[in-house]
PDB file of N, CA and C in Angstrom:
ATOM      1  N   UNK A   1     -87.595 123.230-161.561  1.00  0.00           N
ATOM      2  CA  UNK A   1     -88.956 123.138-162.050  1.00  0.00           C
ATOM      3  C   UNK A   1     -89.433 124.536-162.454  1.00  0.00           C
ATOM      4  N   UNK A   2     -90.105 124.358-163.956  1.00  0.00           N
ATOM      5  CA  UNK A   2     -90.468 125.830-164.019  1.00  0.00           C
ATOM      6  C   UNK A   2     -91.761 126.465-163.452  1.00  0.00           C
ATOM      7  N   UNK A   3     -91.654 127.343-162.702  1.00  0.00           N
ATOM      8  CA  UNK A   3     -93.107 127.782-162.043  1.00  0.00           C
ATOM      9  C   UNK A   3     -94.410 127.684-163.162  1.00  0.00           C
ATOM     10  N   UNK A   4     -95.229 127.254-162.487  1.00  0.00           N
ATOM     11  CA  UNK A   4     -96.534 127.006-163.328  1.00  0.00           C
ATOM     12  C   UNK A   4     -97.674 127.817-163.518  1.00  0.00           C
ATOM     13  N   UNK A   5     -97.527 129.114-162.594  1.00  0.00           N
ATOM     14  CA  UNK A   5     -98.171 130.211-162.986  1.00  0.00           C
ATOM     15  C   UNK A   5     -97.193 131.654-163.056  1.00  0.00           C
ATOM     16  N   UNK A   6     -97.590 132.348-164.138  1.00  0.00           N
ATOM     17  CA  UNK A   6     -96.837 133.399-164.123  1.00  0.00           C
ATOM     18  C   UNK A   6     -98.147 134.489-164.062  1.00  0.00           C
ATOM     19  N   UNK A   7     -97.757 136.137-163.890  1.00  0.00           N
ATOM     20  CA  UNK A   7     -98.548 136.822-163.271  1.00  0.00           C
ATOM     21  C   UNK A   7     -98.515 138.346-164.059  1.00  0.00           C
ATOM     22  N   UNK A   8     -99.959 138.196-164.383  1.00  0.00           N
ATOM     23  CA  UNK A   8    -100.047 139.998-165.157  1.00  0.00           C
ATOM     24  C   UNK A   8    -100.870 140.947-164.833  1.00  0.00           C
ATOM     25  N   UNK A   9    -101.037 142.320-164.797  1.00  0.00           N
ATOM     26  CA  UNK A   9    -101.645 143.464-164.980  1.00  0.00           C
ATOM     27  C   UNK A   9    -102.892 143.154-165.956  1.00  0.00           C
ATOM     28  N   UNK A  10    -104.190 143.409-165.731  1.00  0.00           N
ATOM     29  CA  UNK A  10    -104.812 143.083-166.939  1.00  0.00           C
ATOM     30  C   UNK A  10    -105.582 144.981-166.884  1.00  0.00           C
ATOM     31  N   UNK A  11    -104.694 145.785-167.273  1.00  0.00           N
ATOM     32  CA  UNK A  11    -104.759 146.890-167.879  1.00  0.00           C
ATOM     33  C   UNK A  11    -103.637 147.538-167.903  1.00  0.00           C
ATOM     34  N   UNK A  12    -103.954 148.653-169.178  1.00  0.00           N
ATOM     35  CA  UNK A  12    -102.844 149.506-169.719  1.00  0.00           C
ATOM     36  C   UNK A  12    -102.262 150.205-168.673  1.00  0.00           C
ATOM     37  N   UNK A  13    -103.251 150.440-167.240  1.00  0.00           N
ATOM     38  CA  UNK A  13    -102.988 151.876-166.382  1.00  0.00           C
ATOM     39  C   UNK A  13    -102.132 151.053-165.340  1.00  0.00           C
ATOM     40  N   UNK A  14    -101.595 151.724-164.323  1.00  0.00           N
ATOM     41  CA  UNK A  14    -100.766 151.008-163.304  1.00  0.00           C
ATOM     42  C   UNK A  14    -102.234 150.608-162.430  1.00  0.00           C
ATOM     43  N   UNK A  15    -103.189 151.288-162.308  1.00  0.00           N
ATOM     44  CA  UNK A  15    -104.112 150.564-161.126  1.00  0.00           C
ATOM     45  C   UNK A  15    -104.308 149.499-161.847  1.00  0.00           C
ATOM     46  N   UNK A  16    -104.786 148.699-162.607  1.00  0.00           N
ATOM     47  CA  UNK A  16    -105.317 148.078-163.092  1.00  0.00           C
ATOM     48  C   UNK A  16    -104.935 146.388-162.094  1.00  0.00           C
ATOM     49  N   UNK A  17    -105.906 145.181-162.249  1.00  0.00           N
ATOM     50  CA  UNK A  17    -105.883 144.231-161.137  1.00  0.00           C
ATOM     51  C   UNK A  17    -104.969 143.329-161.720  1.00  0.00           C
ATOM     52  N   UNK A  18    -104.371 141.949-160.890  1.00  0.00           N
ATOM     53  CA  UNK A  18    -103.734 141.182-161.341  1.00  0.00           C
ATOM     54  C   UNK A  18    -104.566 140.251-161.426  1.00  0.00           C
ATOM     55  N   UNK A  19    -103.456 139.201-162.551  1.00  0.00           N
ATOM     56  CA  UNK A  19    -103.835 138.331-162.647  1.00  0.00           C
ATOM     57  C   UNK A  19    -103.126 136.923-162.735  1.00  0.00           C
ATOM     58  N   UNK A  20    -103.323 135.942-162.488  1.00  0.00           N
ATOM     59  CA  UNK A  20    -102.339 134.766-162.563  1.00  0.00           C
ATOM     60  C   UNK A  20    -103.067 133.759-163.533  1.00  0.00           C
ATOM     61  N   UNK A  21    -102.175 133.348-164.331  1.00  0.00           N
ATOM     62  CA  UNK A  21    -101.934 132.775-165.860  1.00  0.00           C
ATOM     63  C   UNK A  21    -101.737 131.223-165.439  1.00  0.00           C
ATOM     64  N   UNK A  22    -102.153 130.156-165.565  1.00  0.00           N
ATOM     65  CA  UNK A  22    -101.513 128.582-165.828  1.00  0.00           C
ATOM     66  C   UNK A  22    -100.584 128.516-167.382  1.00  0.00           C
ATOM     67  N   UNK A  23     -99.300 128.477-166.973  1.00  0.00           N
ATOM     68  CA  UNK A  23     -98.894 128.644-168.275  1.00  0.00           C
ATOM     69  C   UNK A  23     -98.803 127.113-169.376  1.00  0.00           C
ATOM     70  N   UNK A  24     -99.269 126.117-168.886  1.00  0.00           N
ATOM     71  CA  UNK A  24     -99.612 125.151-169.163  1.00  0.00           C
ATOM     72  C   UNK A  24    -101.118 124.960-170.122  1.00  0.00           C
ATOM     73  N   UNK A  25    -102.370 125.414-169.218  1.00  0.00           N
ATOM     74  CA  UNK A  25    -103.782 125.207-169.501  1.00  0.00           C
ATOM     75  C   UNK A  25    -103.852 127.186-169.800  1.00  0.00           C
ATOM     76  N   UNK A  26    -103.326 127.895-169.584  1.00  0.00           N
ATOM     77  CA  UNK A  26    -103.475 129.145-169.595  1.00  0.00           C
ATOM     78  C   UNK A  26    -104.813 129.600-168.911  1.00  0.00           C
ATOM     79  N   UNK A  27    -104.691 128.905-168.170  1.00  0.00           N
ATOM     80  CA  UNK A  27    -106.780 129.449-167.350  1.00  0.00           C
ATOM     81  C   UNK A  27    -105.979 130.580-166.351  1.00  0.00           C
ATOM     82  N   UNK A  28    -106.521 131.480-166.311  1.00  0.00           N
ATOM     83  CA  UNK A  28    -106.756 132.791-165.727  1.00  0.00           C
ATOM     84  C   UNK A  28    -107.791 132.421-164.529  1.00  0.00           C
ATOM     85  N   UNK A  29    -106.963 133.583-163.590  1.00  0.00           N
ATOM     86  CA  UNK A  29    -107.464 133.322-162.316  1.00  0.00           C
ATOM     87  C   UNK A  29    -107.169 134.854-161.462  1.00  0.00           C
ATOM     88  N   UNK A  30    -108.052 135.634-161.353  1.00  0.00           N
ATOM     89  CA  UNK A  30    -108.031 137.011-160.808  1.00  0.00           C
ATOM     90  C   UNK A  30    -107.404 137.006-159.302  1.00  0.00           C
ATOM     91  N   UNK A  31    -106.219 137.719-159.382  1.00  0.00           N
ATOM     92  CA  UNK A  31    -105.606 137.594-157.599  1.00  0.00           C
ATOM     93  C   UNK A  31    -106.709 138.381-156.757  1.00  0.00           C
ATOM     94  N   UNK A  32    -107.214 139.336-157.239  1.00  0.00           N
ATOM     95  CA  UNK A  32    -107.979 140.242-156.516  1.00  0.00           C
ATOM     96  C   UNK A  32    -107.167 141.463-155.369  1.00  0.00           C
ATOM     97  N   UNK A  33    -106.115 141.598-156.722  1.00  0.00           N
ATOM     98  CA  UNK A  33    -105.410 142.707-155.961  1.00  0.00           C
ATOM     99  C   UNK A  33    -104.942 143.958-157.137  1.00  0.00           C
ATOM    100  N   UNK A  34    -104.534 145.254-156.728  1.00  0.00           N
ATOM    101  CA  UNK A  34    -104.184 145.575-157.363  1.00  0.00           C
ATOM    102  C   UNK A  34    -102.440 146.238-157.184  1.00  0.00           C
ATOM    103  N   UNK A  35    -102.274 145.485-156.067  1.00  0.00           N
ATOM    104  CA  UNK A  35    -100.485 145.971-155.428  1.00  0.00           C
ATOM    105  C   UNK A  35     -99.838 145.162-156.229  1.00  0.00           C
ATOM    106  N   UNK A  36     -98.759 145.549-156.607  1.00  0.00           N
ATOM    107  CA  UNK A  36     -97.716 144.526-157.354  1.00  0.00           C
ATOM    108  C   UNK A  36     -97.130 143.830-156.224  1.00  0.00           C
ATOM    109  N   UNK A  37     -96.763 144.187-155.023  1.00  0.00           N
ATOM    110  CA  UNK A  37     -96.307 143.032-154.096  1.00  0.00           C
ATOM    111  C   UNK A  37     -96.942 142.165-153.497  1.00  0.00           C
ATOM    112  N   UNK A  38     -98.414 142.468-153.335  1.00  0.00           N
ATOM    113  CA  UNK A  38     -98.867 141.516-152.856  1.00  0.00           C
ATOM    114  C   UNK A  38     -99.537 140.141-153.637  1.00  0.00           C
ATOM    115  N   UNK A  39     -99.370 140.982-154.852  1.00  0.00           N
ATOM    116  CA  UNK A  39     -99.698 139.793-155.965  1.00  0.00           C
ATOM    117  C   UNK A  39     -98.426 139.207-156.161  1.00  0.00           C
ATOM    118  N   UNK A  40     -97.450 139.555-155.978  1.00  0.00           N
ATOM    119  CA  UNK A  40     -96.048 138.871-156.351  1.00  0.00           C
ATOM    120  C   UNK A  40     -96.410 137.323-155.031  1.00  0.00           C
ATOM    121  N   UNK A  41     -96.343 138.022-153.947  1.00  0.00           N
ATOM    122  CA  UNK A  41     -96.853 136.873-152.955  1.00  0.00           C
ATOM    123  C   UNK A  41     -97.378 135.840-153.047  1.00  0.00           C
ATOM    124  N   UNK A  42     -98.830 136.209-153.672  1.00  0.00           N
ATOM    125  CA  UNK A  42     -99.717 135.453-153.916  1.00  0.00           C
ATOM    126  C   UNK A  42     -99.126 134.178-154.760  1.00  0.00           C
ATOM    127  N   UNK A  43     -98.894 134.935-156.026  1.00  0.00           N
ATOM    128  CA  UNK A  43     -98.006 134.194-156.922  1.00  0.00           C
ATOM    129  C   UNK A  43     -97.216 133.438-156.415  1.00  0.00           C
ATOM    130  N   UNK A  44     -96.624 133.730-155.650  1.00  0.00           N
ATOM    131  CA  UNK A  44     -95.624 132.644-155.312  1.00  0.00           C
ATOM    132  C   UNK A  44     -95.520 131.427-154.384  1.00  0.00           C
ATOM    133  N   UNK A  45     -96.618 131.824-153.732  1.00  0.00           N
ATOM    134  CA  UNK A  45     -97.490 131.027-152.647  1.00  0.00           C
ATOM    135  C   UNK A  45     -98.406 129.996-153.618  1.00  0.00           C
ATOM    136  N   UNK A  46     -98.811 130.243-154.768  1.00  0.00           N
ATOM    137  CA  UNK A  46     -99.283 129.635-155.443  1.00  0.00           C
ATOM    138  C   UNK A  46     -98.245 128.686-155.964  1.00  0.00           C
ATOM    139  N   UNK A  47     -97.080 129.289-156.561  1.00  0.00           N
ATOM    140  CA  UNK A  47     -95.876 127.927-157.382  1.00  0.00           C
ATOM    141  C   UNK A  47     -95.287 127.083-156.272  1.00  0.00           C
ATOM    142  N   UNK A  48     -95.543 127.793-155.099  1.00  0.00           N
ATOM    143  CA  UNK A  48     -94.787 126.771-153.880  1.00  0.00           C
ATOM    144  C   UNK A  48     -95.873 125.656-153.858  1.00  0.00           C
ATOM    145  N   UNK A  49     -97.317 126.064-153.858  1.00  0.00           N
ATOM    146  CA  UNK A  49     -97.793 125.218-153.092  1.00  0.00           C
ATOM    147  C   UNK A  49     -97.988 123.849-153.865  1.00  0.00           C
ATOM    148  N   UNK A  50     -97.633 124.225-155.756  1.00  0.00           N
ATOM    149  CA  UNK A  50     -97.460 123.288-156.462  1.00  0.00           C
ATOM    150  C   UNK A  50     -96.242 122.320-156.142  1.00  0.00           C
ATOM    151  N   UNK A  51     -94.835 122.676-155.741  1.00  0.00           N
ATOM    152  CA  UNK A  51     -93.870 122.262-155.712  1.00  0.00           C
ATOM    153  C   UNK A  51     -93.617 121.333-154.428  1.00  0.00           C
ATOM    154  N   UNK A  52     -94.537 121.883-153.346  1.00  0.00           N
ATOM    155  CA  UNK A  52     -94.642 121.589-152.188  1.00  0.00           C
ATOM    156  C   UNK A  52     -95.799 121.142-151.858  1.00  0.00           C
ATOM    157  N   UNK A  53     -96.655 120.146-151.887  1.00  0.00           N
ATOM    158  CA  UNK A  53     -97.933 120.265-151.291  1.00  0.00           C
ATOM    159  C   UNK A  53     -98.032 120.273-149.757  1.00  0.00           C
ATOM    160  N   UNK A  54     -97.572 119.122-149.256  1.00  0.00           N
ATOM    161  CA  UNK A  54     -97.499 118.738-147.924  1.00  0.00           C
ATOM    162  C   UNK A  54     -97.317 119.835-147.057  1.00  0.00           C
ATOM    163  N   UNK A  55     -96.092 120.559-147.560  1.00  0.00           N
ATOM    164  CA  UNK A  55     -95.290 121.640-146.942  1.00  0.00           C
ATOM    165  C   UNK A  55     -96.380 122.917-146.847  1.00  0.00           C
ATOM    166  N   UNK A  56     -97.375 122.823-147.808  1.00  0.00           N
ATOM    167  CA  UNK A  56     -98.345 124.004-147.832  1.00  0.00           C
ATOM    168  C   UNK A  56     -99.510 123.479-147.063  1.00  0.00           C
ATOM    169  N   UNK A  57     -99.676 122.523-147.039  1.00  0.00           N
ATOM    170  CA  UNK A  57    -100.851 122.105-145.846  1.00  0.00           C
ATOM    171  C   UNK A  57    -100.531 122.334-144.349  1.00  0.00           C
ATOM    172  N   UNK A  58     -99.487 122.083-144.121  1.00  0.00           N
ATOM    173  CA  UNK A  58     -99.174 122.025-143.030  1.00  0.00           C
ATOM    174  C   UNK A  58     -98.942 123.971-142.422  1.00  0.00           C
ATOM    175  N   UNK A  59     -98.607 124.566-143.398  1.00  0.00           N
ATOM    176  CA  UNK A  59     -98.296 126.526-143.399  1.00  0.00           C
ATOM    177  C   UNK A  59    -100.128 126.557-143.202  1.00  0.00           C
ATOM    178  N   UNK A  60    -100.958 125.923-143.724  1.00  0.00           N
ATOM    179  CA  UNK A  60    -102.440 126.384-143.997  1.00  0.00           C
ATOM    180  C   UNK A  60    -102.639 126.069-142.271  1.00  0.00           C
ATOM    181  N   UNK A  61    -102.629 124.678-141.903  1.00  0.00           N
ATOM    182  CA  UNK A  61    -102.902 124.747-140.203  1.00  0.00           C
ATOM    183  C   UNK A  61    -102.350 125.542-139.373  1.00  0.00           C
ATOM    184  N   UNK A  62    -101.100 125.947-140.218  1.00  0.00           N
ATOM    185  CA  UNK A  62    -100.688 127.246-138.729  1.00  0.00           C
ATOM    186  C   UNK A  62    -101.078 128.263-138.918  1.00  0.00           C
ATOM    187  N   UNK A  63    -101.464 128.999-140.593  1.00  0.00           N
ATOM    188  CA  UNK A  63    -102.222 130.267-140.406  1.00  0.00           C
ATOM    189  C   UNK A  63    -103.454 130.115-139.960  1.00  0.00           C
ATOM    190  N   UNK A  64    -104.170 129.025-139.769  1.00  0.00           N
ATOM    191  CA  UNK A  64    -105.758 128.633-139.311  1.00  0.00           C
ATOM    192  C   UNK A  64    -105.561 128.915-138.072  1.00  0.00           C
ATOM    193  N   UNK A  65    -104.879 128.068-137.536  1.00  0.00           N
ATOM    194  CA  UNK A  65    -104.629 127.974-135.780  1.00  0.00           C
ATOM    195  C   UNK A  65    -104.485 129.145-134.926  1.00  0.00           C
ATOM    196  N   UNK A  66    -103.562 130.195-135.820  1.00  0.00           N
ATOM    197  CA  UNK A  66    -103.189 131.283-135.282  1.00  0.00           C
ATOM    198  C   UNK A  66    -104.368 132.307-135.500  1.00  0.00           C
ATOM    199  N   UNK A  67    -105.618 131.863-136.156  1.00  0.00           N
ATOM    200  CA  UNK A  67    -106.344 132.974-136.429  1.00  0.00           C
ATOM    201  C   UNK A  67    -107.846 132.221-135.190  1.00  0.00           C
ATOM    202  N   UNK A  68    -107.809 131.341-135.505  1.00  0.00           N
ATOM    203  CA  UNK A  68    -108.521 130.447-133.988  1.00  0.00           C
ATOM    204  C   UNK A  68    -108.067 129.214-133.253  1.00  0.00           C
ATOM    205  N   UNK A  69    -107.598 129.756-132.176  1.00  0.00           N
ATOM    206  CA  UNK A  69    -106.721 128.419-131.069  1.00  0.00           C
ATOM    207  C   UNK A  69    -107.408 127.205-131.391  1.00  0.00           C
ATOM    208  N   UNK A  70    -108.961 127.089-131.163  1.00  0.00           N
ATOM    209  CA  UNK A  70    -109.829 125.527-130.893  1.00  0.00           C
ATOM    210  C   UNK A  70    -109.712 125.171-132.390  1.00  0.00           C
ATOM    211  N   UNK A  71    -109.534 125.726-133.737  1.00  0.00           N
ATOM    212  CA  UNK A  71    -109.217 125.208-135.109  1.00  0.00           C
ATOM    213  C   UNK A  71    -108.786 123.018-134.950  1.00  0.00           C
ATOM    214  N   UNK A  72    -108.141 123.029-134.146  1.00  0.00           N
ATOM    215  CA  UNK A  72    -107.023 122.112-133.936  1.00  0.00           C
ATOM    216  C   UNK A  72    -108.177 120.925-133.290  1.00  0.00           C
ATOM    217  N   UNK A  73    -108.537 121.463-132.231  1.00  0.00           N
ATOM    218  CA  UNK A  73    -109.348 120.453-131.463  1.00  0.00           C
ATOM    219  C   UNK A  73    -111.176 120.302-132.000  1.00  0.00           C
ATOM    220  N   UNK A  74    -111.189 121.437-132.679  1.00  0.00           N
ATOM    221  CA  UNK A  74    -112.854 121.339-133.234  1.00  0.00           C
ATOM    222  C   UNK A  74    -113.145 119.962-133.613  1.00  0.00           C
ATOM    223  N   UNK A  75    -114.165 119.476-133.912  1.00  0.00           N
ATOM    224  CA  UNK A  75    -114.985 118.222-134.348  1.00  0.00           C
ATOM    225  C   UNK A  75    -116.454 118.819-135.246  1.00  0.00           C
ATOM    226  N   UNK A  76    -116.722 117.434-136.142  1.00  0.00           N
ATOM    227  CA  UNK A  76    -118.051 117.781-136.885  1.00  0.00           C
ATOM    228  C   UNK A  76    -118.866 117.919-135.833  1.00  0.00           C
ATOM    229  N   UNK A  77    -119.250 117.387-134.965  1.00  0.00           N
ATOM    230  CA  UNK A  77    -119.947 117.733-134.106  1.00  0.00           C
ATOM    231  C   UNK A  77    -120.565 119.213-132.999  1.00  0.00           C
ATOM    232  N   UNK A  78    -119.601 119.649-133.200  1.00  0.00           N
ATOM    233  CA  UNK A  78    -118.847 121.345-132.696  1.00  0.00           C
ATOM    234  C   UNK A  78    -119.557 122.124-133.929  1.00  0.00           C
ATOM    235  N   UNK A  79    -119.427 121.663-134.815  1.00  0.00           N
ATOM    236  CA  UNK A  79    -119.872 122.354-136.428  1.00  0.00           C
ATOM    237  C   UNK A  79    -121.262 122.477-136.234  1.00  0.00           C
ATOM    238  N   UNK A  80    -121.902 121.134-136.238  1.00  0.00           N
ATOM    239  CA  UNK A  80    -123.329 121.103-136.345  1.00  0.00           C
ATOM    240  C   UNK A  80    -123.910 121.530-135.108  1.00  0.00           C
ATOM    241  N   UNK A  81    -123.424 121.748-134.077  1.00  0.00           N
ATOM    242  CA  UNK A  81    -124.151 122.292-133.049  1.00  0.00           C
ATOM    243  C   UNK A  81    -124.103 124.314-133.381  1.00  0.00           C
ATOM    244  N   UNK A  82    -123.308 124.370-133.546  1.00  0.00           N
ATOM    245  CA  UNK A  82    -123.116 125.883-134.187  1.00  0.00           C
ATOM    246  C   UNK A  82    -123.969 126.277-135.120  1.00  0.00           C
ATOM    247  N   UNK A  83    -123.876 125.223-136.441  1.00  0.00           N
ATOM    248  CA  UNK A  83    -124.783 125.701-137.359  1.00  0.00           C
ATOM    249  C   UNK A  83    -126.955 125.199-136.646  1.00  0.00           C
ATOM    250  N   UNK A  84    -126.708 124.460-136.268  1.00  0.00           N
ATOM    251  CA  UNK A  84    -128.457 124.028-135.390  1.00  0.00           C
ATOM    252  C   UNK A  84    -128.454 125.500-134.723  1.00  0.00           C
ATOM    253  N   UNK A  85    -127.866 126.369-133.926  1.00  0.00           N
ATOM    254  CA  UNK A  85    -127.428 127.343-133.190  1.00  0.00           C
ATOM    255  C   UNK A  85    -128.023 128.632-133.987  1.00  0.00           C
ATOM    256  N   UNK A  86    -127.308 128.495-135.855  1.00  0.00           N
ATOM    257  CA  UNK A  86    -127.746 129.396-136.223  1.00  0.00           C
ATOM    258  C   UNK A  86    -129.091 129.520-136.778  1.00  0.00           C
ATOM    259  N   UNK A  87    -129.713 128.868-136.832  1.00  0.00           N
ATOM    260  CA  UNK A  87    -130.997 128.583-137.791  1.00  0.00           C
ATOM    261  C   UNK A  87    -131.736 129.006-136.433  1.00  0.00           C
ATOM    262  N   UNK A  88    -132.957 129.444-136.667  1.00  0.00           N
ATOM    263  CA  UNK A  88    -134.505 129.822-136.072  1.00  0.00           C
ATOM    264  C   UNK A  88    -135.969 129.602-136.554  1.00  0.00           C
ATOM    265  N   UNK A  89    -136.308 129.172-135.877  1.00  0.00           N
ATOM    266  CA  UNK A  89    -137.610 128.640-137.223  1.00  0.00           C
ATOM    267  C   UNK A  89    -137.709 127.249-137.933  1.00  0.00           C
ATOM    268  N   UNK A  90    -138.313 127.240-139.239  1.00  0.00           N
ATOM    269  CA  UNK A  90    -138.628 125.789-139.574  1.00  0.00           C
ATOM    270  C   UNK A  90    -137.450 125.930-140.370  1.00  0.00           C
ATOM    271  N   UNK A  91    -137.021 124.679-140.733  1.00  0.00           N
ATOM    272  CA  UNK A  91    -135.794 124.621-141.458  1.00  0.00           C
ATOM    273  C   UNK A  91    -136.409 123.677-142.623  1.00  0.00           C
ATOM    274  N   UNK A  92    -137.896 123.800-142.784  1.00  0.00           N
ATOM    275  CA  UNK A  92    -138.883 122.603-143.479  1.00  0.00           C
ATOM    276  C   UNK A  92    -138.227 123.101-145.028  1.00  0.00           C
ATOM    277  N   UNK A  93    -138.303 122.520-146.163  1.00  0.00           N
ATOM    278  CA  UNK A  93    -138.966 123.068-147.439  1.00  0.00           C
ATOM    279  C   UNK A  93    -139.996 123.085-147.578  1.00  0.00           C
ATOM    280  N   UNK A  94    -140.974 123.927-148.212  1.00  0.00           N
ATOM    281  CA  UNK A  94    -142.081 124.547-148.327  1.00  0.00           C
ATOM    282  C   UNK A  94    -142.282 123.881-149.731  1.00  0.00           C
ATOM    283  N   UNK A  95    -143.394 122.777-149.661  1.00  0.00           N
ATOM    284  CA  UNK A  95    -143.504 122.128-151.043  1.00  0.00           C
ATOM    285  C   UNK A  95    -145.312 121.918-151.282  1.00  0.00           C
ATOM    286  N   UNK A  96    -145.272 122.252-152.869  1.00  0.00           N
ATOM    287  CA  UNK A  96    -146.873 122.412-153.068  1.00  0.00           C
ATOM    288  C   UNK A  96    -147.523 121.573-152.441  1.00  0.00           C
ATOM    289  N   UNK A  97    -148.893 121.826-152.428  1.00  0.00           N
ATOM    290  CA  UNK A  97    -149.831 120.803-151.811  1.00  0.00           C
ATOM    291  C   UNK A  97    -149.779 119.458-152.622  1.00  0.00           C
ATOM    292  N   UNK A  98    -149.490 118.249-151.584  1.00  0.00           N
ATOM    293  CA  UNK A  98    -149.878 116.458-151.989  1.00  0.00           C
ATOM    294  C   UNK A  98    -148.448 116.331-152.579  1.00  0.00           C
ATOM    295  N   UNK A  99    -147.219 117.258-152.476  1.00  0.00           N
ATOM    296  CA  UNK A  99    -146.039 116.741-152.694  1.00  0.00           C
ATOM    297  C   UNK A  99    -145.376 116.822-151.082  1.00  0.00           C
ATOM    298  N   UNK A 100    -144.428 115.682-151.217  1.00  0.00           N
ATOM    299  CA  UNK A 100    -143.637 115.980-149.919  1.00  0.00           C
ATOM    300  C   UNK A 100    -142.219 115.475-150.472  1.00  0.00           C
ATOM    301  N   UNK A 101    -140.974 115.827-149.575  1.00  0.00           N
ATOM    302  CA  UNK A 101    -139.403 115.789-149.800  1.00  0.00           C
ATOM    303  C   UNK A 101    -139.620 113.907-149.682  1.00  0.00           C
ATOM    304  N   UNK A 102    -139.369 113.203-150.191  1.00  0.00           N
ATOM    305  CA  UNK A 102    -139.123 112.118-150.747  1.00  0.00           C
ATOM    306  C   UNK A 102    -139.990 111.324-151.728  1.00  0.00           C
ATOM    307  N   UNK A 103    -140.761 112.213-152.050  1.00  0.00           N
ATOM    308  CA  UNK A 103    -141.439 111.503-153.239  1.00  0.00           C
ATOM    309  C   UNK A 103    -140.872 111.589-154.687  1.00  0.00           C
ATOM    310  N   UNK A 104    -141.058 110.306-155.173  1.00  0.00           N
ATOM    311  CA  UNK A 104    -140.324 110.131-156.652  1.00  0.00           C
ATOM    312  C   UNK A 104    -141.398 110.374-157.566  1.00  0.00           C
TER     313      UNK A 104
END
């Protein structure tokens, strides 16, 4: 299979950033690097994950996991208590006078 993104320099100078190409749709997509190896990576992590999906979901839960143990066991519930957690104050919208949030 031929890889589906290939990967360029988008300047004349060696700093200059990369970039990865759809050589299909040609949409451009900034790696946000300017190392040639680590954009080579990127790149390639990108044609795998085309070739492979499953195989890349499953690499995504272990770099998650390994960056937070509870990743695995969290729940929406765990979420929304965190985010209620972060808020202080009214969480109202502030709407002109004689309008309110469900009026058509």
């Amino acid at each position: 299979m031929q890889p589906k993104f290939r990967f360029y320099q988008r300047s004349n100078r060696a700093s200059g950033t990369f970039y990865a190409e759809d050589s299909v749709t040609r949409a451009r997509v900034c790696l946000g690097t300017k190392d040639r190896a680590e954009a080579e990576k990127l790149l390639q992590a990108k044609n795998e994950s085309r070739a492979q999906p499953t195989l890349s979901r499953e690499l995504a839960k272990v770099y998650l996991q390994a960056q937070d143990p509870q990743f695995a066991t969290r729940t929406w519930a765990d979420v929304a208590r965190l985010i209620d957690a972060a808020y202080e104050g009214s969480t109202k919208i502030w709407l002109p006078q004689g309008h309110y949030a469900g009026a058509t």
